[in-house]
PDB file of N, CA and C in Angstrom:
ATOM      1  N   UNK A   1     -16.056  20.076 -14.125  1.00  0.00           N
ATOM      2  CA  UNK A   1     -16.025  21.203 -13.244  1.00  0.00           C
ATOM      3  C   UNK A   1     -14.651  21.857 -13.383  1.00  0.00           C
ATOM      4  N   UNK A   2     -14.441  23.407 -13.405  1.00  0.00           N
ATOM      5  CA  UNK A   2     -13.274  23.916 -13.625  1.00  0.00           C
ATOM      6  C   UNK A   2     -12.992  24.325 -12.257  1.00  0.00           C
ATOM      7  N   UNK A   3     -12.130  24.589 -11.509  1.00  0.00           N
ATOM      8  CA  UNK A   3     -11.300  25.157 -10.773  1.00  0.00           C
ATOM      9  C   UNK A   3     -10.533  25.312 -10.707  1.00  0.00           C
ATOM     10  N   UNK A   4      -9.891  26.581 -10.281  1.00  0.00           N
ATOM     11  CA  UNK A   4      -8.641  27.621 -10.070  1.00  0.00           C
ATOM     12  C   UNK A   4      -7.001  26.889  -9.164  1.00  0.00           C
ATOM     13  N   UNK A   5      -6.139  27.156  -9.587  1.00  0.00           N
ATOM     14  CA  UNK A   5      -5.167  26.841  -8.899  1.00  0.00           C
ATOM     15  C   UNK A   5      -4.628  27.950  -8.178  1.00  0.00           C
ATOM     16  N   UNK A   6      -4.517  27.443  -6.643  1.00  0.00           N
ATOM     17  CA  UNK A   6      -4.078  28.656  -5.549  1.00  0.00           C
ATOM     18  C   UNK A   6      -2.572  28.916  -5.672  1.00  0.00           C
ATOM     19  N   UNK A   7      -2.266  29.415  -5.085  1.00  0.00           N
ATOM     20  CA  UNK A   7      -0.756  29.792  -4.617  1.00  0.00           C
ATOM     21  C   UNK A   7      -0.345  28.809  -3.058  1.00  0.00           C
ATOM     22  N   UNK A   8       0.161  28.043  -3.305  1.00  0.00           N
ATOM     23  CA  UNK A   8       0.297  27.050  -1.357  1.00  0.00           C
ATOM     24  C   UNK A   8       2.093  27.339  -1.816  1.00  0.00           C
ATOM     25  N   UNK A   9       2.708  28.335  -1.072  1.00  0.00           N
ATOM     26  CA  UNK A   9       4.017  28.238  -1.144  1.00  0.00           C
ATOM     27  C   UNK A   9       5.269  28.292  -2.655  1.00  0.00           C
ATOM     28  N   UNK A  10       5.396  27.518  -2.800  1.00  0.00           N
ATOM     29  CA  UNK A  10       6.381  27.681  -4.314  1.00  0.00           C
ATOM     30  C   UNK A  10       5.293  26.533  -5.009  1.00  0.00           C
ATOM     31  N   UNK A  11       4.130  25.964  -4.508  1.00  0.00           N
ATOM     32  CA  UNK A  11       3.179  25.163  -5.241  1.00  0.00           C
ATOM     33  C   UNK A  11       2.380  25.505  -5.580  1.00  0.00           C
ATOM     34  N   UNK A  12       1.135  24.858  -6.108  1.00  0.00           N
ATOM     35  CA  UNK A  12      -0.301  25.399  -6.290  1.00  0.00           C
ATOM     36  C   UNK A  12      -0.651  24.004  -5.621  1.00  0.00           C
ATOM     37  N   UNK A  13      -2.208  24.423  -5.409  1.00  0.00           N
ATOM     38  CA  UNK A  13      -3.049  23.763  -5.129  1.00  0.00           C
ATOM     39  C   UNK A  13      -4.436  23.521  -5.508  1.00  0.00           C
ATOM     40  N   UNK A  14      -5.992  23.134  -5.303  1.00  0.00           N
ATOM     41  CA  UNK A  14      -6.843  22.707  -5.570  1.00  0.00           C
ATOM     42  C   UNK A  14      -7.635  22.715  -4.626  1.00  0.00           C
ATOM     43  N   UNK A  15      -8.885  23.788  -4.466  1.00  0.00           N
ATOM     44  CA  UNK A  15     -10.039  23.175  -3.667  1.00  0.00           C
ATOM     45  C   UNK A  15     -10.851  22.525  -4.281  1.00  0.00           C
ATOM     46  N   UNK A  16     -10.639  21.109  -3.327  1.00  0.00           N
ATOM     47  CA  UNK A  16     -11.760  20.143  -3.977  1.00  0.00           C
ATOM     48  C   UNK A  16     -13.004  20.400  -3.163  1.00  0.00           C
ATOM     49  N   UNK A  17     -14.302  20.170  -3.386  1.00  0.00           N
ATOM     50  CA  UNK A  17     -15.617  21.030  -2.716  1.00  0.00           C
ATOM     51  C   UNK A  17     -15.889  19.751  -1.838  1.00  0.00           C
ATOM     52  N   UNK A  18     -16.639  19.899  -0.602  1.00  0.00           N
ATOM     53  CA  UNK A  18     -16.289  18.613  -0.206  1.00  0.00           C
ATOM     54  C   UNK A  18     -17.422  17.733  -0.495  1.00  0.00           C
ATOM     55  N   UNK A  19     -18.542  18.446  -1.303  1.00  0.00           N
ATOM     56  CA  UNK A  19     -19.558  17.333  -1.718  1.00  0.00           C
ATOM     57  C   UNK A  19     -18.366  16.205  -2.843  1.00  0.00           C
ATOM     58  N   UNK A  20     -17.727  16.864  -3.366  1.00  0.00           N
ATOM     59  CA  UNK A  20     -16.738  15.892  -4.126  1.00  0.00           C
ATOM     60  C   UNK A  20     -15.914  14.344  -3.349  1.00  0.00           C
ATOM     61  N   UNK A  21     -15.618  15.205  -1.818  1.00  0.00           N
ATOM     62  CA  UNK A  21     -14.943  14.961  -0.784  1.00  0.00           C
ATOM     63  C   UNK A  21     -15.306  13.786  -0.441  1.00  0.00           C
ATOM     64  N   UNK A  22     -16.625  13.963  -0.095  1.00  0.00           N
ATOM     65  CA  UNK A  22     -18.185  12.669   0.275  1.00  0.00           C
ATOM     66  C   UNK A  22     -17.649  12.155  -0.326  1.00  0.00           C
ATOM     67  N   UNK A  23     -17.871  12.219  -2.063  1.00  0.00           N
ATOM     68  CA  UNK A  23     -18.332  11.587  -2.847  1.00  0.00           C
ATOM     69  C   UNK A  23     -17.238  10.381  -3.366  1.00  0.00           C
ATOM     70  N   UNK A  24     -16.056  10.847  -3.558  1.00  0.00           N
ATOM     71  CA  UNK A  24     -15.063  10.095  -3.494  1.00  0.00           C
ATOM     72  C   UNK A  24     -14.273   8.910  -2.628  1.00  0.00           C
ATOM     73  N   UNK A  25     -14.628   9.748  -1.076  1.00  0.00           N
ATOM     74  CA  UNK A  25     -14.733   8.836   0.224  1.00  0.00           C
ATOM     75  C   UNK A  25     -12.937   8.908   0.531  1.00  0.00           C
ATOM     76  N   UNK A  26     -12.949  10.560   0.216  1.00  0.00           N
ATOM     77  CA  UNK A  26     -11.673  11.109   0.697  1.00  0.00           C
ATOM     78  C   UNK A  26     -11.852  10.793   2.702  1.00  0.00           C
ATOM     79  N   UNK A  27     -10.405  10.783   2.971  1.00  0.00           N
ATOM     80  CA  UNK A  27     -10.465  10.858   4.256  1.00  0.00           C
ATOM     81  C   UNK A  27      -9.203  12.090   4.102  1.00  0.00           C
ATOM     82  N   UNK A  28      -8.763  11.923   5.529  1.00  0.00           N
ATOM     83  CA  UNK A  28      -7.277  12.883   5.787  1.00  0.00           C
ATOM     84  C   UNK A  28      -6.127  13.173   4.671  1.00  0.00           C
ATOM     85  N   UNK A  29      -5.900  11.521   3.670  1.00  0.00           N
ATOM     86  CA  UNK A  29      -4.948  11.219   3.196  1.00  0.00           C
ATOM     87  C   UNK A  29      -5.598  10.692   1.710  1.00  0.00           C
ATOM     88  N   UNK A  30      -5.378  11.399   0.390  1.00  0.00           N
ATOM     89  CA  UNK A  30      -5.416  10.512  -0.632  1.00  0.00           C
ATOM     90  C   UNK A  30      -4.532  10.052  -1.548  1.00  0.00           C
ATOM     91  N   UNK A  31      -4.521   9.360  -2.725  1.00  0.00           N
ATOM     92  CA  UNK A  31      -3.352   9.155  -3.050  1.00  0.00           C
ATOM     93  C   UNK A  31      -3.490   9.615  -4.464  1.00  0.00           C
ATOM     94  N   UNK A  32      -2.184  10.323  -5.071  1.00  0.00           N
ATOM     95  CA  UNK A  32      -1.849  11.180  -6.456  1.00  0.00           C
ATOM     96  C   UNK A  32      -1.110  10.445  -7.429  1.00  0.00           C
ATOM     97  N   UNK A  33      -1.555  10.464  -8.415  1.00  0.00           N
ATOM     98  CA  UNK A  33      -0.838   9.370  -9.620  1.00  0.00           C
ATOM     99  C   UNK A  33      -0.717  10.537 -10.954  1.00  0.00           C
ATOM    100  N   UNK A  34       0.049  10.185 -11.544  1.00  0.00           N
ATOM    101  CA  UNK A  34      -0.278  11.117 -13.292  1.00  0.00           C
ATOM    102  C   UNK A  34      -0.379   9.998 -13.696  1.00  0.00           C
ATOM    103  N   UNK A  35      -1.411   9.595 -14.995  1.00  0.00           N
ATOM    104  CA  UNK A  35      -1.661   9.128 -16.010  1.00  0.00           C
ATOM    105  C   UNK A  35      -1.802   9.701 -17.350  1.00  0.00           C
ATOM    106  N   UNK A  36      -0.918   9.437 -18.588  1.00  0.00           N
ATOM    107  CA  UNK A  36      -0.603   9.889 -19.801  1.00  0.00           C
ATOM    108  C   UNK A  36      -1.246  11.182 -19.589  1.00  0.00           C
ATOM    109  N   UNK A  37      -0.735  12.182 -18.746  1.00  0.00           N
ATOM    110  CA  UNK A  37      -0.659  13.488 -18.530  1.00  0.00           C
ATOM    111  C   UNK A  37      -2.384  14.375 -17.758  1.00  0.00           C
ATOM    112  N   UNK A  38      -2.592  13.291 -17.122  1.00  0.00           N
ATOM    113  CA  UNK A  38      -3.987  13.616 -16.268  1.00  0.00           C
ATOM    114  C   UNK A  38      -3.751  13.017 -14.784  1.00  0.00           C
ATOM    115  N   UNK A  39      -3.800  14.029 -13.818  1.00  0.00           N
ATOM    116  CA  UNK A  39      -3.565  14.285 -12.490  1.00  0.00           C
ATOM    117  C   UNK A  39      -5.014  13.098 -12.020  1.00  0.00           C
ATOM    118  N   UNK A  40      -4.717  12.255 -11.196  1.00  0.00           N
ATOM    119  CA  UNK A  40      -6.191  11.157 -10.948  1.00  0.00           C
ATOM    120  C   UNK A  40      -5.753  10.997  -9.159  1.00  0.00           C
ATOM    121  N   UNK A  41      -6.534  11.149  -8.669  1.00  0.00           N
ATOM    122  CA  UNK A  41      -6.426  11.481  -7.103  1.00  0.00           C
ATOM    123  C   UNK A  41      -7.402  10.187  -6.585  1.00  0.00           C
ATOM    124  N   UNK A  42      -7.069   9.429  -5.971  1.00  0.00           N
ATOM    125  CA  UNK A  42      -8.290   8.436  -5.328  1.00  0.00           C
ATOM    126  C   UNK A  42      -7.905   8.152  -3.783  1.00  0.00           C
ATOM    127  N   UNK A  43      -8.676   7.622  -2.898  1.00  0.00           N
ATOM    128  CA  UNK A  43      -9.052   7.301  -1.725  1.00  0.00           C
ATOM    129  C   UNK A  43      -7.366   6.737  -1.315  1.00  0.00           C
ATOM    130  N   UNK A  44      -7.205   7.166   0.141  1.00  0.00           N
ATOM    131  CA  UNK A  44      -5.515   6.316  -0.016  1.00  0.00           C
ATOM    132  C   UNK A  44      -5.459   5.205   0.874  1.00  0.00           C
ATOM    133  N   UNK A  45      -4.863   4.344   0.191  1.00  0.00           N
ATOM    134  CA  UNK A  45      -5.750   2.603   1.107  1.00  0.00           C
ATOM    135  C   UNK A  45      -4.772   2.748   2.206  1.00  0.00           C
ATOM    136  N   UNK A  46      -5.336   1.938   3.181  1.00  0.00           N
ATOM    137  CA  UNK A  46      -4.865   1.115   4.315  1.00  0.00           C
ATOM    138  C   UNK A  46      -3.281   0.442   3.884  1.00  0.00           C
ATOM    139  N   UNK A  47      -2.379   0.171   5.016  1.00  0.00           N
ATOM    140  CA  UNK A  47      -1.121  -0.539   4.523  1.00  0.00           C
ATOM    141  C   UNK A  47      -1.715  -1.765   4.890  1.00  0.00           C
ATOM    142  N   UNK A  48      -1.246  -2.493   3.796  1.00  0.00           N
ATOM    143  CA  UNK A  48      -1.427  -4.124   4.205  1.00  0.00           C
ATOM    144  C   UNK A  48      -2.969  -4.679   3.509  1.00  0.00           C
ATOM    145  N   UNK A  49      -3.779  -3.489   3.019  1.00  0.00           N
ATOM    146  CA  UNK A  49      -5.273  -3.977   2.951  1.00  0.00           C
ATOM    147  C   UNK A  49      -5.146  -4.730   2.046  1.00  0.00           C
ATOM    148  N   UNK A  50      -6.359  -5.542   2.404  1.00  0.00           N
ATOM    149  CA  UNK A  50      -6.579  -6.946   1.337  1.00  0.00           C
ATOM    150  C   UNK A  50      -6.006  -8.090   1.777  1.00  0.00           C
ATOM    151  N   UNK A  51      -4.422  -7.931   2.861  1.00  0.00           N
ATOM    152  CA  UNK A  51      -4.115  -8.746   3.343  1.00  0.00           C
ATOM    153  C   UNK A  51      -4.534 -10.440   3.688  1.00  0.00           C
ATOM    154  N   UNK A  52      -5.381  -9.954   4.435  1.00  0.00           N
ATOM    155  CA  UNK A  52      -6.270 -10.957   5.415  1.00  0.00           C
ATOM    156  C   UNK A  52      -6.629 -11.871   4.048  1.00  0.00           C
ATOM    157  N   UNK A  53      -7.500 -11.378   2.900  1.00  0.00           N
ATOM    158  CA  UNK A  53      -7.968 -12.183   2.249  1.00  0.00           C
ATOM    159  C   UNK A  53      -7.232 -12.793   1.554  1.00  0.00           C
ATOM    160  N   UNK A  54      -6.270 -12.396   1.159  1.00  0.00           N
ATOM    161  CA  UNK A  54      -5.378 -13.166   0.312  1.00  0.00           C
ATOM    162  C   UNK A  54      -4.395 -14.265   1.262  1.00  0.00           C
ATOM    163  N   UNK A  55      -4.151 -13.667   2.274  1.00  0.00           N
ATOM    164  CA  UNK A  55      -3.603 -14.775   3.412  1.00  0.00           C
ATOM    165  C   UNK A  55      -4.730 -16.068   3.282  1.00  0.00           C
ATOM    166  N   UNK A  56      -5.835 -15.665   3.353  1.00  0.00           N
ATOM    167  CA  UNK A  56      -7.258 -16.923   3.530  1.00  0.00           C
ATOM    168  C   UNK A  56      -7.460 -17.720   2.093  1.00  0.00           C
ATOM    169  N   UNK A  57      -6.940 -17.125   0.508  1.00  0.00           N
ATOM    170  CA  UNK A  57      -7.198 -17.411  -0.119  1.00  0.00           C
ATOM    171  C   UNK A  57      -5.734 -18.403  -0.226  1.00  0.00           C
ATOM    172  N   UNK A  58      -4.730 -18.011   0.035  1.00  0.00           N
ATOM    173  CA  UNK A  58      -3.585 -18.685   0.125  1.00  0.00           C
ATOM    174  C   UNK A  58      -3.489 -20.232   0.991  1.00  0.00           C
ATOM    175  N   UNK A  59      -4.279 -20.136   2.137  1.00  0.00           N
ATOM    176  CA  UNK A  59      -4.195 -21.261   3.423  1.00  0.00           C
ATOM    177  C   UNK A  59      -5.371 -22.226   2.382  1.00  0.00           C
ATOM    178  N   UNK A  60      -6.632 -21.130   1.946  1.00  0.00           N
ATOM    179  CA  UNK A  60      -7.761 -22.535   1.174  1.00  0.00           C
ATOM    180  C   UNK A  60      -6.915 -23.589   0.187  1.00  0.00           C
ATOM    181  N   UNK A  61      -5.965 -22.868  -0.449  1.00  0.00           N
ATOM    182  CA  UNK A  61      -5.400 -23.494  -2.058  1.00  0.00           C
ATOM    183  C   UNK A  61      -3.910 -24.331  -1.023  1.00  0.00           C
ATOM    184  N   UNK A  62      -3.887 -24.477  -0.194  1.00  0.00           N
ATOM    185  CA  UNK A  62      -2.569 -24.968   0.588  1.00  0.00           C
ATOM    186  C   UNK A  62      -1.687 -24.433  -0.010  1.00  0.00           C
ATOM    187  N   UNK A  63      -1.522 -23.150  -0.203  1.00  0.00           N
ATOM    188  CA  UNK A  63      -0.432 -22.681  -0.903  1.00  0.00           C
ATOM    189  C   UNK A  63       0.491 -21.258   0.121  1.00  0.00           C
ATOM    190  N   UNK A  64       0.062 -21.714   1.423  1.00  0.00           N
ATOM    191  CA  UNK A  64       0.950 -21.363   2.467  1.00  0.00           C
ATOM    192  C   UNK A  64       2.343 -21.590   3.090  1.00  0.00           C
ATOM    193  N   UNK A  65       3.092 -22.368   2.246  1.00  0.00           N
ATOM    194  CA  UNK A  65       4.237 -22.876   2.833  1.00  0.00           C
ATOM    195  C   UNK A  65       5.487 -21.892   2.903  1.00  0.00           C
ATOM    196  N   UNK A  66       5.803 -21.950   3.774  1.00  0.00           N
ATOM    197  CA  UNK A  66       7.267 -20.928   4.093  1.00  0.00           C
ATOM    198  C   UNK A  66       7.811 -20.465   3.030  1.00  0.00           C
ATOM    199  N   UNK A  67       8.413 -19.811   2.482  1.00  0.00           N
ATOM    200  CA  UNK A  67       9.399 -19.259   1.704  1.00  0.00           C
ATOM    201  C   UNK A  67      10.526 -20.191   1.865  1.00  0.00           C
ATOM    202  N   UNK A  68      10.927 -19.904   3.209  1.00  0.00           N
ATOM    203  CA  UNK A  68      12.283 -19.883   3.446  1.00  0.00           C
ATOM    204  C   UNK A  68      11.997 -20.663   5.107  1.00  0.00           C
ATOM    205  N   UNK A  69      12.855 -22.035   4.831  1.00  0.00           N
ATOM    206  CA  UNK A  69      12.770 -22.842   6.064  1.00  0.00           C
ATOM    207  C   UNK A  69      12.670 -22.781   7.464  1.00  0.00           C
ATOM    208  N   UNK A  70      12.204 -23.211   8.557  1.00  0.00           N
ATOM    209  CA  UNK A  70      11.968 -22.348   9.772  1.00  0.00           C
ATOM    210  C   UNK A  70      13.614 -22.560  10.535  1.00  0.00           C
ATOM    211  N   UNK A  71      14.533 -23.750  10.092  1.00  0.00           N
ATOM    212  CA  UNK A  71      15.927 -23.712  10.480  1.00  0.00           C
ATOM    213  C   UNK A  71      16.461 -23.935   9.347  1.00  0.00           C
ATOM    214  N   UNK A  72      17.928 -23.215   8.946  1.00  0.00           N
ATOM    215  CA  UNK A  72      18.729 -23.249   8.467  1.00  0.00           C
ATOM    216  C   UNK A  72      19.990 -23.960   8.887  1.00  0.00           C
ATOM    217  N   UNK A  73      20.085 -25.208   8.419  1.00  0.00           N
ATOM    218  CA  UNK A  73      21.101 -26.294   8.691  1.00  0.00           C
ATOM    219  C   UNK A  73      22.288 -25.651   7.929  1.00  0.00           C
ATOM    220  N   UNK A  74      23.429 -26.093   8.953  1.00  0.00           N
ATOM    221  CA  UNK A  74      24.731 -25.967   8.287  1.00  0.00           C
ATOM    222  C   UNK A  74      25.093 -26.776   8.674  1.00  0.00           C
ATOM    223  N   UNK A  75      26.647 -27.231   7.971  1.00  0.00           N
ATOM    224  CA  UNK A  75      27.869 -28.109   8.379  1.00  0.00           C
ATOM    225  C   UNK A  75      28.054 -28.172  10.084  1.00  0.00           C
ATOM    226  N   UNK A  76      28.268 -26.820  10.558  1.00  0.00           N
ATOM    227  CA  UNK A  76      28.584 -26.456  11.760  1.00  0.00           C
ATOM    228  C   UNK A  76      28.087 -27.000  12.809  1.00  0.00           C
ATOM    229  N   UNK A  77      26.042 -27.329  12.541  1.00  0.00           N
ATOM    230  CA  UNK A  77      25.078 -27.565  13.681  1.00  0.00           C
ATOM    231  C   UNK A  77      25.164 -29.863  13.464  1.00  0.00           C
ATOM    232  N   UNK A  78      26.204 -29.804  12.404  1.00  0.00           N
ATOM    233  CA  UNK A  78      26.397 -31.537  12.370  1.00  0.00           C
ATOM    234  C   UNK A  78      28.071 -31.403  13.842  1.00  0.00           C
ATOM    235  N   UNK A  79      28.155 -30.601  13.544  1.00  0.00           N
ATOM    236  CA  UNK A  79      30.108 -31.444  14.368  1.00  0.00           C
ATOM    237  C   UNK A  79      30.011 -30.267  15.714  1.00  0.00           C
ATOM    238  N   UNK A  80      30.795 -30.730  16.630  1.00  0.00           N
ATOM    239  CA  UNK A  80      30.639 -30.386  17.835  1.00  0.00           C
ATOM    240  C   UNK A  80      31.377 -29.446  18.204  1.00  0.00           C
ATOM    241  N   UNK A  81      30.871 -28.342  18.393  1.00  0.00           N
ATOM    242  CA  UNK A  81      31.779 -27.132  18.614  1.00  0.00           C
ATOM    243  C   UNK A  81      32.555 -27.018  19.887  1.00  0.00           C
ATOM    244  N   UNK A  82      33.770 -26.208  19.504  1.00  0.00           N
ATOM    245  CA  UNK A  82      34.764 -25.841  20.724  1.00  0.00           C
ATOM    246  C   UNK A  82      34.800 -24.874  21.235  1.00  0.00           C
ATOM    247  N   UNK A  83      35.020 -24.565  22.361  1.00  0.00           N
ATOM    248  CA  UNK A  83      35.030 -23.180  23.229  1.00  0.00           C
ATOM    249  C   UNK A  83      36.327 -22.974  23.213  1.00  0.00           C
TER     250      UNK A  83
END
């Protein structure tokens, strides 16, 4: 399908038709990439999506363990501090 580029300010723009709109499963917000010189526009995800599952796929494989310890020991928390 060909379509025209508008004038939006010092930009152009694109009416996309919205049977396209449907069809893609555009909402408010999508997201714009160039690839080896082709403009590719797709659906713009959720922050965090997929989350949940990979958290669940992480806890099945016990491969949930902290990063980074829930206390950080020092020298300091061994000897008795002064006021």
């Amino acid at each position: 399908m060909k379509v025209n580029l508008i004038p939006i300010g010092n930009s152009k723009g694109v009416r996309i038709p919205s049977s396209v709109i449907k069809e893609c499963g555009f909402g408010d917000q999508i997201e714009m990439r160039v690839e080896h010189g082709i403009v590719v526009l797709a659906p713009a995800r959720r922050t965090r999506d997929g989350w949940d599952g990979a958290f669940a796929r992480m806890a099945a494989t016990k491969d949930d363990a902290p990063l980074v310890p829930d206390t950080m020991e020092h020298d300091w928390d061994k000897e008795e501090w002064e006021w």
